[in-house]
N, C-alpha and C. Protein backbone atom coordinates (compact mmCIF):
# COMPACT_ATOMS: atom_id res chain seq x y z
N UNK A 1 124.08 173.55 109.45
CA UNK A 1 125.35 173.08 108.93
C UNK A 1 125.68 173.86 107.67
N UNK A 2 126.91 174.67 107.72
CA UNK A 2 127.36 175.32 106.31
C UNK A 2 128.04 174.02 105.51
N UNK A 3 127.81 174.25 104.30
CA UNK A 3 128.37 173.69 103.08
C UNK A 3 129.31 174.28 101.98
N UNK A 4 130.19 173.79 101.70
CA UNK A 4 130.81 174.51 100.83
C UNK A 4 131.43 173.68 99.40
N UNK A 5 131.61 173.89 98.43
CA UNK A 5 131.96 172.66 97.44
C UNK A 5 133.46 173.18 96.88
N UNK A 6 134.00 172.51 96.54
CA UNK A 6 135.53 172.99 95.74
C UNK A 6 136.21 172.14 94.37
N UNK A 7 136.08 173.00 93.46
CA UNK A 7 136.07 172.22 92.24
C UNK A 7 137.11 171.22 92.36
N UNK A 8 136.86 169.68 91.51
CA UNK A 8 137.58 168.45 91.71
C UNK A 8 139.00 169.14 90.70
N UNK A 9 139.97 168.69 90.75
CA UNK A 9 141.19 169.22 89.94
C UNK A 9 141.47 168.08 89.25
N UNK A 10 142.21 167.35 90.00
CA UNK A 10 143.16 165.99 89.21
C UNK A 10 143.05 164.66 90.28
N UNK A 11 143.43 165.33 91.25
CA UNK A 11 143.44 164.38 92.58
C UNK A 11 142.41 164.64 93.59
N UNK A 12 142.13 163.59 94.45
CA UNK A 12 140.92 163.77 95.47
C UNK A 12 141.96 164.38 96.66
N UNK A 13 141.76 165.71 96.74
CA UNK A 13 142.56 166.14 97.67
C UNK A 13 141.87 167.16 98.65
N UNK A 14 142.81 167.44 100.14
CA UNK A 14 142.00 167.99 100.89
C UNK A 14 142.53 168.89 101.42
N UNK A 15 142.62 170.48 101.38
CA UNK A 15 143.22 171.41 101.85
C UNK A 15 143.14 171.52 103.84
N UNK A 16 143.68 170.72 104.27
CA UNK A 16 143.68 170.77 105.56
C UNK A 16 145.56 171.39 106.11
N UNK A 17 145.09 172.80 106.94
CA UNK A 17 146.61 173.29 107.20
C UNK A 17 146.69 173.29 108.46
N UNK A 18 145.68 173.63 109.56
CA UNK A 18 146.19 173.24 110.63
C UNK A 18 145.83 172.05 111.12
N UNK A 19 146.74 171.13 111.35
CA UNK A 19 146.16 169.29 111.93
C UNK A 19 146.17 169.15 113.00
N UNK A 20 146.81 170.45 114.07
CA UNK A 20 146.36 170.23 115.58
C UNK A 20 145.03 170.92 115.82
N UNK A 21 144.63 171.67 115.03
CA UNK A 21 143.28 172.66 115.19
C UNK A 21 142.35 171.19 114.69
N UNK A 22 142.55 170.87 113.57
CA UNK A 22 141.68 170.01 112.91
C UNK A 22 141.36 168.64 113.58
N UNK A 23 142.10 168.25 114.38
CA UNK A 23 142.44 167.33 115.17
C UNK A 23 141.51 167.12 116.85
N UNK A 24 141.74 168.36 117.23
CA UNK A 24 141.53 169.33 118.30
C UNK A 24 139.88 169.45 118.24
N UNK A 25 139.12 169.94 117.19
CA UNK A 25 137.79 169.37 116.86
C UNK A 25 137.38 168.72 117.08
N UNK A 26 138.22 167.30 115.82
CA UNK A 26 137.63 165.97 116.40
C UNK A 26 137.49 165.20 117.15
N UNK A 27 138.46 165.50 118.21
CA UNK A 27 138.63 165.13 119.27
C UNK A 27 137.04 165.27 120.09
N UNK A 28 136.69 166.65 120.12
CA UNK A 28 135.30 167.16 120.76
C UNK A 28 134.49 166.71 120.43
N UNK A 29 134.29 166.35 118.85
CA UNK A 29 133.03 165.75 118.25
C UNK A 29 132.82 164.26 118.06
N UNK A 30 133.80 163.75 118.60
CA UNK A 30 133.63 162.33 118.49
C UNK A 30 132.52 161.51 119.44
N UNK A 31 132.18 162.06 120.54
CA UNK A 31 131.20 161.22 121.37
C UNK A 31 129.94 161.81 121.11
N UNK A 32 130.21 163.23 120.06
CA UNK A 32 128.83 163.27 119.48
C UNK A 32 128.41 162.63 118.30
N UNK A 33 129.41 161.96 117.33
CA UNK A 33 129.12 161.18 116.34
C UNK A 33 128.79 159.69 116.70
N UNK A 34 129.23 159.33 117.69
CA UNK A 34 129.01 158.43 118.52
C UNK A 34 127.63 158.23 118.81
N UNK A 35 126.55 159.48 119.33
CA UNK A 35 125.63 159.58 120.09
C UNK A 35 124.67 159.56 118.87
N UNK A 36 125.24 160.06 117.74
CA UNK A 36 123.75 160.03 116.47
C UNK A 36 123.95 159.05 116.27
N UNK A 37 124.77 157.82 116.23
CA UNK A 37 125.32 156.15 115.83
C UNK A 37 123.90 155.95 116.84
N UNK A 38 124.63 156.12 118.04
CA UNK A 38 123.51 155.42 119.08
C UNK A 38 122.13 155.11 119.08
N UNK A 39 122.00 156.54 119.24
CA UNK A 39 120.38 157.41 118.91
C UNK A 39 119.25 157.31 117.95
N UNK A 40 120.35 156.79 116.61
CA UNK A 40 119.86 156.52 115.39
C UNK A 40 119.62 155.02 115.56
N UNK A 41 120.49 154.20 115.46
CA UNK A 41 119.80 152.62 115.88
C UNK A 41 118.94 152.59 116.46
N UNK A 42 118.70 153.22 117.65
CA UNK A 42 117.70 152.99 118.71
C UNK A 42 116.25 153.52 117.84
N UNK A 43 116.33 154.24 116.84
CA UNK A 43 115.02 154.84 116.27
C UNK A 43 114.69 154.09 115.35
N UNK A 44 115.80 153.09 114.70
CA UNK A 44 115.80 152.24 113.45
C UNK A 44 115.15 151.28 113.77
N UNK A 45 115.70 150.97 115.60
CA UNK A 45 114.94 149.32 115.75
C UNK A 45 113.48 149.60 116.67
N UNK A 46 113.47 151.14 116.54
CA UNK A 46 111.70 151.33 116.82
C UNK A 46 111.10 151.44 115.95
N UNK A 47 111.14 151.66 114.73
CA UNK A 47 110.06 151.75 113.23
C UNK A 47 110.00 150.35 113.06
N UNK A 48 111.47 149.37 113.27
CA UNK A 48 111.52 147.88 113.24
C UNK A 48 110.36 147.28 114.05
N UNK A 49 110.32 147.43 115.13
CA UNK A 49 109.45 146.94 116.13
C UNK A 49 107.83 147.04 115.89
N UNK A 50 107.68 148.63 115.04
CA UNK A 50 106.32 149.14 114.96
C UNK A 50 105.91 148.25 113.55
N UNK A 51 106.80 148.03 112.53
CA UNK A 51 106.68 147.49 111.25
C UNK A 51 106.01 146.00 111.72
N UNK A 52 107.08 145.19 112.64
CA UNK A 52 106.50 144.13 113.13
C UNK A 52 105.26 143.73 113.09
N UNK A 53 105.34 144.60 114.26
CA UNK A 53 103.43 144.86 115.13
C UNK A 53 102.66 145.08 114.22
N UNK A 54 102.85 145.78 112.59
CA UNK A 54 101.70 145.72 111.31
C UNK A 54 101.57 144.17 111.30
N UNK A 55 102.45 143.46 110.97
CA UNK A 55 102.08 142.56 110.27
C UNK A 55 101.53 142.05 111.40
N UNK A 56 102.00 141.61 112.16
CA UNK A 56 100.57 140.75 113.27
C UNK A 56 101.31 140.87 114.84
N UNK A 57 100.60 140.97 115.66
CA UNK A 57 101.07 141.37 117.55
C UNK A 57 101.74 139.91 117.71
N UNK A 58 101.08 138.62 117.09
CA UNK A 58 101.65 137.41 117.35
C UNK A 58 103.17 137.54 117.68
N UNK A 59 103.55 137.42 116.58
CA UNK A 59 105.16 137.23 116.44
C UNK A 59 105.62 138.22 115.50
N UNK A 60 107.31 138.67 115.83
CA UNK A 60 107.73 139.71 115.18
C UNK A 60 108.65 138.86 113.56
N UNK A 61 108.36 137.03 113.60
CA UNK A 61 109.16 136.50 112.94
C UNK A 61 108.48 137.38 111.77
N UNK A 62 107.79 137.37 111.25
CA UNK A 62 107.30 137.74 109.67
C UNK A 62 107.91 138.96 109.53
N UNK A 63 108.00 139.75 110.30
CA UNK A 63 108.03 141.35 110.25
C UNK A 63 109.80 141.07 109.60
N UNK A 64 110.09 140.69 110.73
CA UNK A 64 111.86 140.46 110.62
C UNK A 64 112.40 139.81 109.63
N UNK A 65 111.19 138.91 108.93
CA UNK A 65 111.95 138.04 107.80
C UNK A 65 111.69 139.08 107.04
N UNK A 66 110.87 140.28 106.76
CA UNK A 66 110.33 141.02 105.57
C UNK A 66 111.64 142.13 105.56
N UNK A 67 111.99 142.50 106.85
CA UNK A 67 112.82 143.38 107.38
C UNK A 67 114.05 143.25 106.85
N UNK A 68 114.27 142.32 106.83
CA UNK A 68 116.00 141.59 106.82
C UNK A 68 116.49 141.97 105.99
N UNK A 69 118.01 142.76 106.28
CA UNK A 69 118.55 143.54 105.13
C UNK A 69 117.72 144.66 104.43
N UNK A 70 116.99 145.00 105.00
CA UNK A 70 115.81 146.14 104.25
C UNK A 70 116.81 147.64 104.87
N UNK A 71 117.01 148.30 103.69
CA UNK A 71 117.59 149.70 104.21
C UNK A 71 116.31 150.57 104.86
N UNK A 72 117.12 151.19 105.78
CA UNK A 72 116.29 152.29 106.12
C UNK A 72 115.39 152.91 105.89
N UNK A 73 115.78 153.28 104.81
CA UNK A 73 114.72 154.67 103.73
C UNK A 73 113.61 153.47 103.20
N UNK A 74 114.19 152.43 102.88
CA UNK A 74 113.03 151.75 102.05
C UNK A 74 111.77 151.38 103.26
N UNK A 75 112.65 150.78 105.09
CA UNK A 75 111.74 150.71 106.06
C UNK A 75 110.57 152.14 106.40
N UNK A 76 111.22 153.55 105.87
CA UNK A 76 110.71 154.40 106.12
C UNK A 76 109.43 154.12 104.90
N UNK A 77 109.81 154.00 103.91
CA UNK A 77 108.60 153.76 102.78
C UNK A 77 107.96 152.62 102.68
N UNK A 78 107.94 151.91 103.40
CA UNK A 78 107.49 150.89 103.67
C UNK A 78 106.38 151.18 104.78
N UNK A 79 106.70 152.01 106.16
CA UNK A 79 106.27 152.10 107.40
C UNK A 79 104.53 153.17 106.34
N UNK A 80 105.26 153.91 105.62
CA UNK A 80 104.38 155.27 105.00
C UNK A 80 103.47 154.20 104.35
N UNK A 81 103.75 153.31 103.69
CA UNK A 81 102.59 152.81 103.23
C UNK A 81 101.63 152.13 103.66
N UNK A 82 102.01 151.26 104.39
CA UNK A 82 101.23 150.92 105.55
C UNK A 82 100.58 152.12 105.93
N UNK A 83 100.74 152.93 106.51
CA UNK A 83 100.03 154.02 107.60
C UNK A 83 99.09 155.04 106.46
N UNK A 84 99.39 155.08 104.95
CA UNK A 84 98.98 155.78 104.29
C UNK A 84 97.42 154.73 103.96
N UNK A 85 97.91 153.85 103.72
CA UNK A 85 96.60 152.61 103.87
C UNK A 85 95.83 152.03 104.76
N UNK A 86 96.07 152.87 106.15
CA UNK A 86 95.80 152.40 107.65
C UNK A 86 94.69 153.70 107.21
N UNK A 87 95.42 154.77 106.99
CA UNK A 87 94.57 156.13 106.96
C UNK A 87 93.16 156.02 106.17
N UNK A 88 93.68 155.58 104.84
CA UNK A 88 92.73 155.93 103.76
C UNK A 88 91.43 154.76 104.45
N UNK A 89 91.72 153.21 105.07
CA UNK A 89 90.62 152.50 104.98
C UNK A 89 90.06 152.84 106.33
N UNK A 90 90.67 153.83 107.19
CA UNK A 90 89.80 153.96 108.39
C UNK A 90 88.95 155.57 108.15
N UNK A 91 89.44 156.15 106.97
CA UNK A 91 89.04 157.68 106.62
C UNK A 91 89.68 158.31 107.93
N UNK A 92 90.57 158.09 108.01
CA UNK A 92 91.31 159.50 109.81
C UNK A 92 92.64 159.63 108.83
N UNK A 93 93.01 161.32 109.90
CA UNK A 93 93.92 161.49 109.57
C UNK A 93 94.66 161.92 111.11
N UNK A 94 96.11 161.25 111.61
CA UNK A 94 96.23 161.61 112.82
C UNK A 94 97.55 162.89 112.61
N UNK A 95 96.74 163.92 113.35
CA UNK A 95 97.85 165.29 113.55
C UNK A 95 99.23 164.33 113.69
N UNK A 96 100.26 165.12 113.02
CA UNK A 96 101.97 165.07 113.08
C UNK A 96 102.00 163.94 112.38
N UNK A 97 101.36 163.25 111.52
CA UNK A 97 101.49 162.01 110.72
C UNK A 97 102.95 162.59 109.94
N UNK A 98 102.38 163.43 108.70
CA UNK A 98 103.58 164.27 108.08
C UNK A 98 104.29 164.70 108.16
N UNK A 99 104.57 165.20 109.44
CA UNK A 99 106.20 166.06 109.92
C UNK A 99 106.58 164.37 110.45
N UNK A 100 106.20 163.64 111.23
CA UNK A 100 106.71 162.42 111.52
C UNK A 100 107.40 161.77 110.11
N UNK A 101 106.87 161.24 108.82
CA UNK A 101 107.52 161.27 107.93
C UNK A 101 108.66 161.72 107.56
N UNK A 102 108.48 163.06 107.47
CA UNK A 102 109.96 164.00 106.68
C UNK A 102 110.57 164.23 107.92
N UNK A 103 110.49 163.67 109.22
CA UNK A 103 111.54 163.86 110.49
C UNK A 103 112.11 162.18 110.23
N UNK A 104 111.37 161.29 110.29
CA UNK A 104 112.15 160.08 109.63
C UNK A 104 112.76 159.83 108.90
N UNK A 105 112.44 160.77 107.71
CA UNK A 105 113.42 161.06 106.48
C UNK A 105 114.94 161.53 106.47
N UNK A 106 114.25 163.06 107.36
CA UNK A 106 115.47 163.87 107.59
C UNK A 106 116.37 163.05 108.74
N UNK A 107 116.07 162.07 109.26
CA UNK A 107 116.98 161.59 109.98
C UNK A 107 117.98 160.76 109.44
N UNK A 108 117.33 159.80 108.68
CA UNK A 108 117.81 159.04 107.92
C UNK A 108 119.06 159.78 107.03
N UNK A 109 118.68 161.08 106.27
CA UNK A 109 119.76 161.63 105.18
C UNK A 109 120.50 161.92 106.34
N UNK A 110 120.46 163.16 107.49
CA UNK A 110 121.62 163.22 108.17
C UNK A 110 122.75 162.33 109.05
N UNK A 111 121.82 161.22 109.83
CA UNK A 111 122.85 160.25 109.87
C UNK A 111 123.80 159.43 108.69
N UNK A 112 123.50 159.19 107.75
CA UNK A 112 124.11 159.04 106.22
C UNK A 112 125.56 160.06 106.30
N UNK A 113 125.00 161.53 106.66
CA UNK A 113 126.04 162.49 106.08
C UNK A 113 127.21 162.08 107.37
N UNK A 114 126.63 161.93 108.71
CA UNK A 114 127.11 162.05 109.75
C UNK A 114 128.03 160.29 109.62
N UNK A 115 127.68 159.53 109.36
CA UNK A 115 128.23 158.57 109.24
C UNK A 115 129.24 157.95 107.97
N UNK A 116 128.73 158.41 107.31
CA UNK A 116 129.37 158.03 105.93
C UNK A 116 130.86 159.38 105.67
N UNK A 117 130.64 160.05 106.45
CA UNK A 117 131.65 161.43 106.18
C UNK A 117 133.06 161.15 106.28
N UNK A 118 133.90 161.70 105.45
CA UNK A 118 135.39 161.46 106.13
C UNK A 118 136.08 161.84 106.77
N UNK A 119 136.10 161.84 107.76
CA UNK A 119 136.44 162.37 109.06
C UNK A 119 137.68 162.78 109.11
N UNK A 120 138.54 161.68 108.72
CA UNK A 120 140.20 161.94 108.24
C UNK A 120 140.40 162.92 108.12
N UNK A 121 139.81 163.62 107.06
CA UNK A 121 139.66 164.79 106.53
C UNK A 121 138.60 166.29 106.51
N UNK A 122 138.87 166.35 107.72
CA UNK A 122 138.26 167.65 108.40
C UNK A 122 139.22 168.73 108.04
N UNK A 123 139.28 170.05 108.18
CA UNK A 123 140.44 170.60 108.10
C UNK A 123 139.86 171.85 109.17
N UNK A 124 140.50 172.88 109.15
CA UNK A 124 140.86 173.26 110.74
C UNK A 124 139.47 174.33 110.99
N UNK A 125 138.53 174.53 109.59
CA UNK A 125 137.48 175.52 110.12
C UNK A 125 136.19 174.06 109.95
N UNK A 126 136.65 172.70 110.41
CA UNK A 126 135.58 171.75 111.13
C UNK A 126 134.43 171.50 109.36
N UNK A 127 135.52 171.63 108.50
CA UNK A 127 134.50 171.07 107.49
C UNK A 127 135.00 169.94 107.05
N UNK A 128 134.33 169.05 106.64
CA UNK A 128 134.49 167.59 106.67
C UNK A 128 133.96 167.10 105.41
N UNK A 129 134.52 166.57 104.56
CA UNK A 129 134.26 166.04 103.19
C UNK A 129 133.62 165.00 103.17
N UNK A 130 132.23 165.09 102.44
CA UNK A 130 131.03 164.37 102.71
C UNK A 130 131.20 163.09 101.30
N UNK A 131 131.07 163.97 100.12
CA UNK A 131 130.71 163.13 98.97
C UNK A 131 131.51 164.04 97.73
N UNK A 132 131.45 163.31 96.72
CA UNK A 132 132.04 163.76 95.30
C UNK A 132 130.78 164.23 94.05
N UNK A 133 130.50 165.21 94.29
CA UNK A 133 129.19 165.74 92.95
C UNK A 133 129.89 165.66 91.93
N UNK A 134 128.90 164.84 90.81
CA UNK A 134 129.34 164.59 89.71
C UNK A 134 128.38 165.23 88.53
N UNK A 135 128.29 166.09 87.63
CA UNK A 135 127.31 166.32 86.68
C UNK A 135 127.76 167.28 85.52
N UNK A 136 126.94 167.46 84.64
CA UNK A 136 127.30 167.88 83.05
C UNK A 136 128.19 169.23 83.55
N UNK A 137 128.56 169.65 84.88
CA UNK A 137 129.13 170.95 84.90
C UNK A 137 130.58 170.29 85.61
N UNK A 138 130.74 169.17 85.34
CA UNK A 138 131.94 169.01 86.20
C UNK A 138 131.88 167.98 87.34
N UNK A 139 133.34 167.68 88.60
CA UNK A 139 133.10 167.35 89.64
C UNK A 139 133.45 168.27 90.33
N UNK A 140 132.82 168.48 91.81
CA UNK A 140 132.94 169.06 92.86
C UNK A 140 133.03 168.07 94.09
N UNK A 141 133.92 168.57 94.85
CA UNK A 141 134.03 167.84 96.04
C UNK A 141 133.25 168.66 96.90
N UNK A 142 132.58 167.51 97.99
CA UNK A 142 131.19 168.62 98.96
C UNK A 142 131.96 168.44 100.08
N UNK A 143 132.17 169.45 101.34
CA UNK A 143 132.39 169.33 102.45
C UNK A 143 131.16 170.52 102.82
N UNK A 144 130.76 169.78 104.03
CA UNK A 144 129.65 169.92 105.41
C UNK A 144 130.70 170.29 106.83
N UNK A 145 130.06 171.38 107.23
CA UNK A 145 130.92 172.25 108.47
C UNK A 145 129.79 171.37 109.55
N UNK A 146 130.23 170.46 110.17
CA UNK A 146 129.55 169.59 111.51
C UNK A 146 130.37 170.60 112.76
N UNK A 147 129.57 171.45 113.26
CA UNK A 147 129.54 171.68 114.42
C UNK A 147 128.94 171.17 115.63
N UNK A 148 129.46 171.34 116.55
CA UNK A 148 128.86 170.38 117.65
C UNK A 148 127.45 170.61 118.32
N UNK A 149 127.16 172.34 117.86
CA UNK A 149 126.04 172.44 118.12
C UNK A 149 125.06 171.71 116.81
N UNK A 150 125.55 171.89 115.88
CA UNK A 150 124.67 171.15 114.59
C UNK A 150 124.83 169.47 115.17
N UNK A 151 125.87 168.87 115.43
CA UNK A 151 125.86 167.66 115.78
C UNK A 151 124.78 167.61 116.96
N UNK A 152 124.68 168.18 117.66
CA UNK A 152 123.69 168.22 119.02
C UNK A 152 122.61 168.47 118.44
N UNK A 153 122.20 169.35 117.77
CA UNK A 153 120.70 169.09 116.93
C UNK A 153 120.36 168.18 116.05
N UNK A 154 121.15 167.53 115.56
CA UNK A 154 120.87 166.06 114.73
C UNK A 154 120.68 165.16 115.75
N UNK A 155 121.28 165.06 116.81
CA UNK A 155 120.94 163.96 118.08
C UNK A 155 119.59 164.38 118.27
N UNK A 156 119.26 165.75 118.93
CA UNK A 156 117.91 166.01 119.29
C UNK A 156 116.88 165.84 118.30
N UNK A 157 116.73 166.03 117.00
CA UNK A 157 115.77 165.12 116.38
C UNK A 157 115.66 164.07 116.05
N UNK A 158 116.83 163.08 116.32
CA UNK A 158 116.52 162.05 116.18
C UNK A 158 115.95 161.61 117.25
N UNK A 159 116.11 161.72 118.54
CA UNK A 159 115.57 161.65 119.98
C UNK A 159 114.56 161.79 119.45
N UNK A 160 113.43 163.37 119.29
CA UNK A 160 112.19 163.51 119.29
C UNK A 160 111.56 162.97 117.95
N UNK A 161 112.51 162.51 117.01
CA UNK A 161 111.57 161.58 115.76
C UNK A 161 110.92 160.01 116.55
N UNK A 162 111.90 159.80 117.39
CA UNK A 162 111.43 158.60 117.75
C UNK A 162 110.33 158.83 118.95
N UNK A 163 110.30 159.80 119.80
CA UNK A 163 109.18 159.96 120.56
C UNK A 163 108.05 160.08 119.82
N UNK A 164 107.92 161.25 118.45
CA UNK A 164 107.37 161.08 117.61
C UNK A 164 106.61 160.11 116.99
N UNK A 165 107.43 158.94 116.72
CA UNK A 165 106.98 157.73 116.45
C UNK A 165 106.27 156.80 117.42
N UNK A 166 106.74 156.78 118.43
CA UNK A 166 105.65 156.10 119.51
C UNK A 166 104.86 156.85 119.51
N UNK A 167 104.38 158.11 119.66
CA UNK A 167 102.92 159.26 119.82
C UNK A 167 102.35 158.86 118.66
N UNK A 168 103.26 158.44 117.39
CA UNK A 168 101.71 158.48 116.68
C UNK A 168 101.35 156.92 116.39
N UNK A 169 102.15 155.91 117.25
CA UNK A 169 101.47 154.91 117.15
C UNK A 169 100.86 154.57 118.27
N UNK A 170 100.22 155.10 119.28
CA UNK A 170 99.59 155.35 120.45
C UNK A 170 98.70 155.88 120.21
N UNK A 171 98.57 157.13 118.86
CA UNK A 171 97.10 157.39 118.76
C UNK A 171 96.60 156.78 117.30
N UNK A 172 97.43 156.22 116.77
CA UNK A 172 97.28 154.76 115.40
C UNK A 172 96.47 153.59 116.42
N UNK A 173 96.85 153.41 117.27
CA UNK A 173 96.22 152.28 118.49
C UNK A 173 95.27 152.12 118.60
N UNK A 174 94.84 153.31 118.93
CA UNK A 174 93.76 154.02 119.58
C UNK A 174 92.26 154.24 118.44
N UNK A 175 92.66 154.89 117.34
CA UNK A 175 91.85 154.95 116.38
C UNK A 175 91.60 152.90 115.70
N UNK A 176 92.50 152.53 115.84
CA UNK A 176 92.42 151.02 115.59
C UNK A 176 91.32 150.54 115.95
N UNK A 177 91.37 150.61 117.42
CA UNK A 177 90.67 149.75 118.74
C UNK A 177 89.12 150.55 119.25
N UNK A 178 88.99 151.56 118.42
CA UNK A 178 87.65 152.20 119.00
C UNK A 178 86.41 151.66 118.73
């Protein structure tokens, strides 16, 4: 995904000139923003499910009361600590533990960008105004170029973060139960 920033002026404004080109885009990319919506829940309520299963196979009530309203990133740091303390008291370490992490991570920030973005405001070379940078040099407005092939690779890791995540709690299982 290219990025590009454009200094803030006076008004939050958005240089968009062609609106049938810009339009014409979104049109294409919409059932792929759709599909990281999808894709992404479905991975949210599998770390949910696995978080559960820490606290006890009984029932998922505890997990879910701990869960409730718990953002994402914090379930992701939450899941790490557990598993970082699963590690240290069994002395193992299971291959792809760490890329599993920063693929949970990285999923998490890109659905954020992919969801939170303003779409409204795409303009006709498919860049889409994400957020407002603010710091001792000024504001900048950020727009992110979501192409559909970039949109199609944010689906596909989120897909394989979550396969990811069942593989390594299949061999988390496994080292458990030996």
């Amino acid at each position: 995904m290219k990025q590009k920033r454009k200094v803030f002026v006076q008004h939050l404004y958005h240089e968009i000139e062609d609106e049938e080109k810009a339009e014409k885009y979104l049109d294409s990319s919409l059932s792929l923003i759709g599909l990281v919506v999808m894709y992404f829940n479905g991975l949210e309520k599998s770390l949910d499910s696995i978080i559960c299963e820490i606290f006890t196979d009984r029932s998922d009530s505890t997990g879910l009361i701990v869960l409730h309203k718990m953002a994402y990133a914090t379930k992701v740091d939450l899941f790490k600590r557990f598993s970082d303390d699963f590690h240290l008291g069994c002395a193992i370490k299971i291959e792809g533990y760490q890329k599993l992490i920063a693929d949970l991570r990285e999923t998490g920030r890109l659905r954020n960008l992919v969801v939170h973005a303003d779409w409204e405001n795409t303009d006709d070379d498919g860049y889409t105004y994400v957020n407002l940078k603010i710091s001792s040099n000024g504001m900048e407005q950020e727009y992110i170029q979501f192409s559909e092939d970039s949109l199609k690779e944010i689906i596909n890791l989120i897909i394989t973060t979550r396969y990811e995540l069942h593989e390594y709690w299949k061999k988390r299982t496994k080292e458990l139960y030996k």
